[in-house]
C-alpha atoms as a PDB file:
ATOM      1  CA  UNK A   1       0.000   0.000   0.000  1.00  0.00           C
ATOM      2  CA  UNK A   2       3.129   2.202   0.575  1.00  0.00           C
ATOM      3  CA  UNK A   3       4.598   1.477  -3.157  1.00  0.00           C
ATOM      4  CA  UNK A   4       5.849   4.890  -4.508  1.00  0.00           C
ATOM      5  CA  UNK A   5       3.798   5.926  -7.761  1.00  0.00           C
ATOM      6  CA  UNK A   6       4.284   9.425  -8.990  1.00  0.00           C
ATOM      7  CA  UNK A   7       2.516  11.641 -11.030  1.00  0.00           C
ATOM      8  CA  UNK A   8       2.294  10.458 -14.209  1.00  0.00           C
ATOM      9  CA  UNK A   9       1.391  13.186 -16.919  1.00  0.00           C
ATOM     10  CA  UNK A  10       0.779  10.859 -19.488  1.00  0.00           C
ATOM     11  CA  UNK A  11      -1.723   8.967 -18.022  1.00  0.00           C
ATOM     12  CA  UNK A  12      -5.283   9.818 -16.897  1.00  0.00           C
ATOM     13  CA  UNK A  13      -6.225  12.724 -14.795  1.00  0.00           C
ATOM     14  CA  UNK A  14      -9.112  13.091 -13.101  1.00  0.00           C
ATOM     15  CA  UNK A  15     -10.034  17.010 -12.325  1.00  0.00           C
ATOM     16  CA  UNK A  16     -12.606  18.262  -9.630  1.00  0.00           C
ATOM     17  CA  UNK A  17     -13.083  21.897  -8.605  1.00  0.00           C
ATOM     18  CA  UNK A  18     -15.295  23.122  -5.790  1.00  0.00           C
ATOM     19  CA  UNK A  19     -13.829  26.070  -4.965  1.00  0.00           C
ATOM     20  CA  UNK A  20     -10.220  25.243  -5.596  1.00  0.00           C
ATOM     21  CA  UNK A  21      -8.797  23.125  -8.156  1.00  0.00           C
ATOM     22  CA  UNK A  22      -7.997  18.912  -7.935  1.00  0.00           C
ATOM     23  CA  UNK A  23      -6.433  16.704  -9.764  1.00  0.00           C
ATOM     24  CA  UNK A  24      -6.569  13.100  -9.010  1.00  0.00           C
ATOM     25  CA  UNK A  25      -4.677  10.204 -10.925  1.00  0.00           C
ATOM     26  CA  UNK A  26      -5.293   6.369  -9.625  1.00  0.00           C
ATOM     27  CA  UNK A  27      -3.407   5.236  -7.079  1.00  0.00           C
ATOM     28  CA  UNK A  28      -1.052   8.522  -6.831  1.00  0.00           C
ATOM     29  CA  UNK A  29       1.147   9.906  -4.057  1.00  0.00           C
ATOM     30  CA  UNK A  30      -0.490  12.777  -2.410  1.00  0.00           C
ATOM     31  CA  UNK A  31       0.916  15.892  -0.561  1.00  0.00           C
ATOM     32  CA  UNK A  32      -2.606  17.265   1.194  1.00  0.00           C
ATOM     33  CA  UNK A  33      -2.987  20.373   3.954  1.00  0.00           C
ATOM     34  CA  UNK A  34      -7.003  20.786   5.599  1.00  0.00           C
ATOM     35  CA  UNK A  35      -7.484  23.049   8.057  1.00  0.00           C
ATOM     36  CA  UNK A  36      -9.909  24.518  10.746  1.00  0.00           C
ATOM     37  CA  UNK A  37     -12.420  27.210   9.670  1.00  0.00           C
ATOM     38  CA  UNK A  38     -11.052  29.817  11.454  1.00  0.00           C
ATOM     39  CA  UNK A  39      -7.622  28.912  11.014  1.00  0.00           C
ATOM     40  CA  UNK A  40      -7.378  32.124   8.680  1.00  0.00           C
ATOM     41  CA  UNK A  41      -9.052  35.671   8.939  1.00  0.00           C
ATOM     42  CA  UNK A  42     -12.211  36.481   6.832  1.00  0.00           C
ATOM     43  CA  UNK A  43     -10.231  39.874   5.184  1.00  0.00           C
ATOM     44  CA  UNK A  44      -7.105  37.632   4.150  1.00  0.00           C
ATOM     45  CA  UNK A  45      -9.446  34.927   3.041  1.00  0.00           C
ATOM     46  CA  UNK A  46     -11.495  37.399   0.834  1.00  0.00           C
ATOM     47  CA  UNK A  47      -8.037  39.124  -0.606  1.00  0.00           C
ATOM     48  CA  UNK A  48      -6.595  35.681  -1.330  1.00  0.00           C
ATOM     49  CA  UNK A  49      -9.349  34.800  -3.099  1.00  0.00           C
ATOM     50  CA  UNK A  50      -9.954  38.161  -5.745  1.00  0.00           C
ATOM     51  CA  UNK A  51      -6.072  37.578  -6.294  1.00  0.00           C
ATOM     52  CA  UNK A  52      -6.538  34.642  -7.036  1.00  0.00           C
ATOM     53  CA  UNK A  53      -9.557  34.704  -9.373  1.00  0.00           C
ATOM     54  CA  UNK A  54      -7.604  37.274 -11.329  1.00  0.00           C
ATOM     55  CA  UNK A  55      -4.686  34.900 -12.190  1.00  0.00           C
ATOM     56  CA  UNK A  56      -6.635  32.168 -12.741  1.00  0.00           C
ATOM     57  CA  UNK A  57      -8.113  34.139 -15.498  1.00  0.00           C
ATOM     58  CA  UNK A  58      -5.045  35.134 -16.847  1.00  0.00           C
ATOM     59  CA  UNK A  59      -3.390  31.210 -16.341  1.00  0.00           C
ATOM     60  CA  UNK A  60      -6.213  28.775 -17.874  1.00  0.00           C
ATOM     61  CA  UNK A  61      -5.623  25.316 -17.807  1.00  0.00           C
ATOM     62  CA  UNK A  62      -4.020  22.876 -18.363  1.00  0.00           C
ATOM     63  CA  UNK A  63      -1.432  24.106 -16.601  1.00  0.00           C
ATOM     64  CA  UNK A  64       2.410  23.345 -17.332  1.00  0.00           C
ATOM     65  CA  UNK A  65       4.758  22.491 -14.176  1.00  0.00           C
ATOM     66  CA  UNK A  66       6.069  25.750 -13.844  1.00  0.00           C
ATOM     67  CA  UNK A  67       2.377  27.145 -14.105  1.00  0.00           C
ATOM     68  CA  UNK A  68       1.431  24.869 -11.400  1.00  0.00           C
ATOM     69  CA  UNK A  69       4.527  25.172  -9.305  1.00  0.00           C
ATOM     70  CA  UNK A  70       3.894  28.890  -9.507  1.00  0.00           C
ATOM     71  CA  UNK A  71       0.075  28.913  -8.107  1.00  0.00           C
ATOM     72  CA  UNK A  72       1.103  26.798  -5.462  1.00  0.00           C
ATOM     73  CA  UNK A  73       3.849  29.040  -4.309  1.00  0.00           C
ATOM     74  CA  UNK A  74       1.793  32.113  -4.872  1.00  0.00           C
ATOM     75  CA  UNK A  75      -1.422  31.103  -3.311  1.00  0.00           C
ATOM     76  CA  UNK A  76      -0.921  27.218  -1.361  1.00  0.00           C
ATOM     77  CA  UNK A  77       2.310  29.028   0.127  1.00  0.00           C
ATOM     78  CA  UNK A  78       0.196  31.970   1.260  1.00  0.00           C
ATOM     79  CA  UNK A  79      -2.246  29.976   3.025  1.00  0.00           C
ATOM     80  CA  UNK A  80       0.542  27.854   5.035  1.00  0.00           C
ATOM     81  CA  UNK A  81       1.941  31.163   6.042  1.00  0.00           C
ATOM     82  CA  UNK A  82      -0.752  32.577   7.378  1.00  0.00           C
ATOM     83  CA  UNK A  83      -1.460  28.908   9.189  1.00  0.00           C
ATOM     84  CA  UNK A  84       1.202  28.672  11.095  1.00  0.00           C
ATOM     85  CA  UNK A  85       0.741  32.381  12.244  1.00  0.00           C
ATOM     86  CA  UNK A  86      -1.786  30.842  14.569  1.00  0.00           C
ATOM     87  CA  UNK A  87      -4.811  32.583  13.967  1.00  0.00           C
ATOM     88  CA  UNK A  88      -7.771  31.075  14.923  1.00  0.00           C
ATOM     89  CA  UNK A  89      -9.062  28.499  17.847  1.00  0.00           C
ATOM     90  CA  UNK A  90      -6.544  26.407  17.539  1.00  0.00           C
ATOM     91  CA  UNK A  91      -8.319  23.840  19.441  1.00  0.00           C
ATOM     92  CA  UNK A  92      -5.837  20.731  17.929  1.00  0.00           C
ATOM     93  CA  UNK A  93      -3.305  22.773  20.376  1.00  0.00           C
ATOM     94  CA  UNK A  94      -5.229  20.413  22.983  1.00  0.00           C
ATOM     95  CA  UNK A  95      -4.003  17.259  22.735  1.00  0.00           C
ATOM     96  CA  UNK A  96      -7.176  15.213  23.276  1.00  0.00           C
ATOM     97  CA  UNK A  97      -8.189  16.851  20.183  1.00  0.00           C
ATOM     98  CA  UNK A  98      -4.309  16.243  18.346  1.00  0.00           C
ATOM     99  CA  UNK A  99      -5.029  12.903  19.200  1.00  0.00           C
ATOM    100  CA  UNK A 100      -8.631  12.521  17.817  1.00  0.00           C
ATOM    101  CA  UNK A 101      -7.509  13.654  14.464  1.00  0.00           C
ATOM    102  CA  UNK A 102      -3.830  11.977  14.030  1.00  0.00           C
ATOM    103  CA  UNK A 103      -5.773   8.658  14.948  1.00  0.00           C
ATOM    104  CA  UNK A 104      -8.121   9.564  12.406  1.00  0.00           C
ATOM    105  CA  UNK A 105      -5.878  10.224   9.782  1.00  0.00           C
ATOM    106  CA  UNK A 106      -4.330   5.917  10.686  1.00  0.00           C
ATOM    107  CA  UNK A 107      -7.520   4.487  10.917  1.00  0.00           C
ATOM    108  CA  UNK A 108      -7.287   3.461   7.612  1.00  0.00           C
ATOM    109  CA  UNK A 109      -3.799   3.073   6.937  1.00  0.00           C
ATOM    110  CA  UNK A 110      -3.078   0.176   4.684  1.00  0.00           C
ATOM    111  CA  UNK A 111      -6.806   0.262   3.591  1.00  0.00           C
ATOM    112  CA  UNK A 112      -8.141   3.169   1.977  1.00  0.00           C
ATOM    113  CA  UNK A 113      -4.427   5.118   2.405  1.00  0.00           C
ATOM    114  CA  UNK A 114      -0.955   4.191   3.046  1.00  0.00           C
ATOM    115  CA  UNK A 115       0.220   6.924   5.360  1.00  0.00           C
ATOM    116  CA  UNK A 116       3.884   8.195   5.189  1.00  0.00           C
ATOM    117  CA  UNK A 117       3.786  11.273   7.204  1.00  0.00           C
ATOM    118  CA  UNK A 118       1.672  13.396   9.005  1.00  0.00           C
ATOM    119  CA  UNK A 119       1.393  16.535  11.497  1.00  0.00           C
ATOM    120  CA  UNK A 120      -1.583  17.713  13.225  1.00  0.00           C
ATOM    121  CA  UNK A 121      -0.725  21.551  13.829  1.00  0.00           C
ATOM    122  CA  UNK A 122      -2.920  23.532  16.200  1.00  0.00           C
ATOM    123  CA  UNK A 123      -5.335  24.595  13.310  1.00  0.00           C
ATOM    124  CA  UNK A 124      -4.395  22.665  10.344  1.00  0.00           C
ATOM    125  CA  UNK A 125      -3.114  19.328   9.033  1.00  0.00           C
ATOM    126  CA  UNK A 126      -0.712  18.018   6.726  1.00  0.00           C
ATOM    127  CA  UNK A 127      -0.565  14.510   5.817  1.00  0.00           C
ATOM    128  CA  UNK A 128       1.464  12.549   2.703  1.00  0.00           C
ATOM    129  CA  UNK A 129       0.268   9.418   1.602  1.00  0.00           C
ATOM    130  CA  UNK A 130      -0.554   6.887  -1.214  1.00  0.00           C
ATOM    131  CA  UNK A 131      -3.849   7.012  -2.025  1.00  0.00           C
ATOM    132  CA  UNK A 132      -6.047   3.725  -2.897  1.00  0.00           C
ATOM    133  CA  UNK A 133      -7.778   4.445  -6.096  1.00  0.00           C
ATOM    134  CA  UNK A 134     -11.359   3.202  -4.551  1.00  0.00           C
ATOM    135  CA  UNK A 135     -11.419   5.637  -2.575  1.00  0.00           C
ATOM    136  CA  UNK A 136     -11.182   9.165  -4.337  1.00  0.00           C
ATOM    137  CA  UNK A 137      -9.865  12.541  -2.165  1.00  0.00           C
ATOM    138  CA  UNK A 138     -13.046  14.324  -1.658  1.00  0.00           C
ATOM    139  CA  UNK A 139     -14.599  10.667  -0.104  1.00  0.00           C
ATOM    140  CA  UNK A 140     -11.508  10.387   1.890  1.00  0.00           C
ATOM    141  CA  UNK A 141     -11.322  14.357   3.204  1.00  0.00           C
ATOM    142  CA  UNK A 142     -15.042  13.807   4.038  1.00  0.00           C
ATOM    143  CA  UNK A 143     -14.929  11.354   6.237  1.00  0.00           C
ATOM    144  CA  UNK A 144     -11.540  12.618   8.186  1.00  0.00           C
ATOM    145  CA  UNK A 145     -13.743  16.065   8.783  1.00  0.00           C
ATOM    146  CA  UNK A 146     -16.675  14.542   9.856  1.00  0.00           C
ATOM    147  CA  UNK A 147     -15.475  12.517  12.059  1.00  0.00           C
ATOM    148  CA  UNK A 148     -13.432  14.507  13.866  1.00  0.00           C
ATOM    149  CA  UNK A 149     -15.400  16.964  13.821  1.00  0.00           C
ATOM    150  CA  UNK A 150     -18.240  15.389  15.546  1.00  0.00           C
ATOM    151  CA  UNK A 151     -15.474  13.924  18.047  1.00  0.00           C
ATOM    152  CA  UNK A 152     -13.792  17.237  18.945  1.00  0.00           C
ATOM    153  CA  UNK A 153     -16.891  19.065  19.155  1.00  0.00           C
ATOM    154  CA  UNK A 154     -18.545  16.411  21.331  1.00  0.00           C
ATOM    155  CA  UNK A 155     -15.615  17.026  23.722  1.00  0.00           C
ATOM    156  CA  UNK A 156     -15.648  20.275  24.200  1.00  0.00           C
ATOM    157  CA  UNK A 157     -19.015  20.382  24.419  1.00  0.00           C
ATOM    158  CA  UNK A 158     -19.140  23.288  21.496  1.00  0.00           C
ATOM    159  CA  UNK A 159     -21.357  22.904  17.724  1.00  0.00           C
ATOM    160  CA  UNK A 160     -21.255  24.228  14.762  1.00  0.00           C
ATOM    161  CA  UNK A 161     -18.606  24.053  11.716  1.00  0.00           C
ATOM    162  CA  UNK A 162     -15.115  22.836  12.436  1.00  0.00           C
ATOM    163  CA  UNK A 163     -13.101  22.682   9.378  1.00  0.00           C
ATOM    164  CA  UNK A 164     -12.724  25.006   6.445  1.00  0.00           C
ATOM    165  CA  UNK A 165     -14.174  23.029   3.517  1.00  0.00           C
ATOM    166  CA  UNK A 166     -12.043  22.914   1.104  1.00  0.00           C
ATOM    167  CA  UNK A 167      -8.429  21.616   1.411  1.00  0.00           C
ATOM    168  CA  UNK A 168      -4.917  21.845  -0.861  1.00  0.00           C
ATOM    169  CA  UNK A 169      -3.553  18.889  -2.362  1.00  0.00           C
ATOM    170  CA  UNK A 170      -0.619  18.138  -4.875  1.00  0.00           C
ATOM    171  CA  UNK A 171       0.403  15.349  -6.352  1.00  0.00           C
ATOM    172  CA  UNK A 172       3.866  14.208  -6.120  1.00  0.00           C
ATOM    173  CA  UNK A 173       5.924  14.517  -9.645  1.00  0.00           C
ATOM    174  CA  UNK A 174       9.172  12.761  -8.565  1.00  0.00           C
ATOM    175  CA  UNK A 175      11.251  11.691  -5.490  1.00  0.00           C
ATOM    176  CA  UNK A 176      12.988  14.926  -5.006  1.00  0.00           C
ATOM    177  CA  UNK A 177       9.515  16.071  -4.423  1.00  0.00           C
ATOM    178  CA  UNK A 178       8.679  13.322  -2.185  1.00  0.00           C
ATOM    179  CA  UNK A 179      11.382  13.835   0.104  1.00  0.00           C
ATOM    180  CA  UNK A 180      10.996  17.683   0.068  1.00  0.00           C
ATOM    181  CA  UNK A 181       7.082  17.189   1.384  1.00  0.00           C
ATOM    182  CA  UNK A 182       8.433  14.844   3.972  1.00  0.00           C
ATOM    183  CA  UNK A 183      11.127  17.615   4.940  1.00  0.00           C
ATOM    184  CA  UNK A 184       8.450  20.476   5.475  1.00  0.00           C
ATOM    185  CA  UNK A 185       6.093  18.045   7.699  1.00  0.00           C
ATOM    186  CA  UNK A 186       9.040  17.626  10.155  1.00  0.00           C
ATOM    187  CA  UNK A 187       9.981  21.247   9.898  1.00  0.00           C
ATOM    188  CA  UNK A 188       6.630  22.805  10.256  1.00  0.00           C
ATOM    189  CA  UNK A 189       6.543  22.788  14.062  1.00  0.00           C
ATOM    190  CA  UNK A 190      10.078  24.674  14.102  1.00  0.00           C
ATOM    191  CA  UNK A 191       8.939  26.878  11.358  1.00  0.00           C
ATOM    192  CA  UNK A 192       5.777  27.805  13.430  1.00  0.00           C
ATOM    193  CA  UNK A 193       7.709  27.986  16.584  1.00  0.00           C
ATOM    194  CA  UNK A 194       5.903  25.459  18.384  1.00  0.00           C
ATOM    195  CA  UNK A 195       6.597  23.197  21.329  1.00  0.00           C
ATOM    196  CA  UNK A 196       6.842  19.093  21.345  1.00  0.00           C
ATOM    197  CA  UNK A 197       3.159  19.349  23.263  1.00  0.00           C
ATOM    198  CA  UNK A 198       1.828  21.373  20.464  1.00  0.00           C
ATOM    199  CA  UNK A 199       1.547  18.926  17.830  1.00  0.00           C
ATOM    200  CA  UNK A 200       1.850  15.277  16.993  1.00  0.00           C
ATOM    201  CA  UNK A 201       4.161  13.790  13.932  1.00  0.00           C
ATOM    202  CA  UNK A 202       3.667  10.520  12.425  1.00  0.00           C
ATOM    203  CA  UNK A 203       6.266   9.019  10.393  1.00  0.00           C
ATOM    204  CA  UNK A 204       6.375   5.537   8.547  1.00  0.00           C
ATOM    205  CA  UNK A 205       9.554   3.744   7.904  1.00  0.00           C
ATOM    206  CA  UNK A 206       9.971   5.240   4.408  1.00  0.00           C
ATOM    207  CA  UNK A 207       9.864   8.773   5.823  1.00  0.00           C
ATOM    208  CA  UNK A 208      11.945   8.142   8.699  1.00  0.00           C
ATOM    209  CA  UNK A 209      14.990   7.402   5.999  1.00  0.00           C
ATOM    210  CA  UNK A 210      14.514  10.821   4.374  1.00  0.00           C
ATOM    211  CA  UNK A 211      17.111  12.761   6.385  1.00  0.00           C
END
């Protein structure tokens, strides 16, 4: 379930957009960030998103690798600064609530996913793994979110929406890539200037080699 397979831009791709753009190939390597609704401020949220919109319109797809490469540095890259700013609730600081999500994310390891890594940040989540083709990405987020949201919101006895709805993904294009996802997982917490209690890292064998 762990077997490597990389983006292959030959074969099929399956695109989705809800309000952010997908791609999906069978039985890919995925690099994919979720995070908590509030995790970043409505007036950020609504400037990222006119920027966005703007190049979008000026970029339409298919996109080349530099194309892609460059959204995800521009606008993915924005995103993951402003999460690990810490805005928010940052109720996964708690680690009863860590805990109900990185347990989560294993439940199905070797089943529907193959987890390599993963970090559960105080108000977002990054997890790399190979995905099994029965089970496509939007099935898979779905179920971590509800879930955990029903479990973290039972516990501290709160309602309402948990996580933002939409998430960033990216499929992996070659090993330097790999290894470089792996890399920013373990870094994160550092980057963020967190403490050991703040998060919770899961690494498989394969990612524990990547130095």
């Amino acid at each position: 379930m762990t077997e490597l397979q990389f983006f292959n831009p030959y074969a099929d791709i399956r695109h989705t957009e809800n309000r952010l753009p997908h791609w999906q190939q069978e039985s890919a390597l995925y690099f994919i960030t979720f995070r908590l609704a509030d995790a970043v401020p409505a007036r950020l949220q609504q400037d990222w998103q006119r920027e966005r919109e703007t190049w979008m319109n000026l970029q339409p797809e298919p996109w080349n690798d530099t194309i892609e490469r460059e959204y995800h540095k521009r606008f993915s890259g924005q995103i993951e600064q402003w999460l690990d700013a810490g805005h928010g609730s940052c109720v996964m600081q708690r680690p009863a609530c860590a805990a109900i999500v990185a347990d989560t994310l294993r439940h199905f390891d070797g089943d529907r996913i193959g987890l390599i890594s993963s970090i559960v940040m105080p108000n977002h989540v990054h997890a790399l793994f190979v995905q099994n083709s029965d089970y496509s990405l939007e099935k898979l987020l779905r179920s971590w979110k509800s879930y955990t949201s029903r479990q973290i919101n039972s516990l501290l006895n709160r309602s309402g929406t948990l996580w933002q709805r939409d998430y960033f993904d990216r499929l992996i294009r070659d090993q330097q890539h790999f290894e470089n996802c792996i890399r920013y997982i373990r870094r994160n917490p550092r980057k963020a200037g967190l403490e050991a209690a703040q998060y919770m890292l899961y690494e498989n064998d394969v990612a524990s080699q990547i130095v």
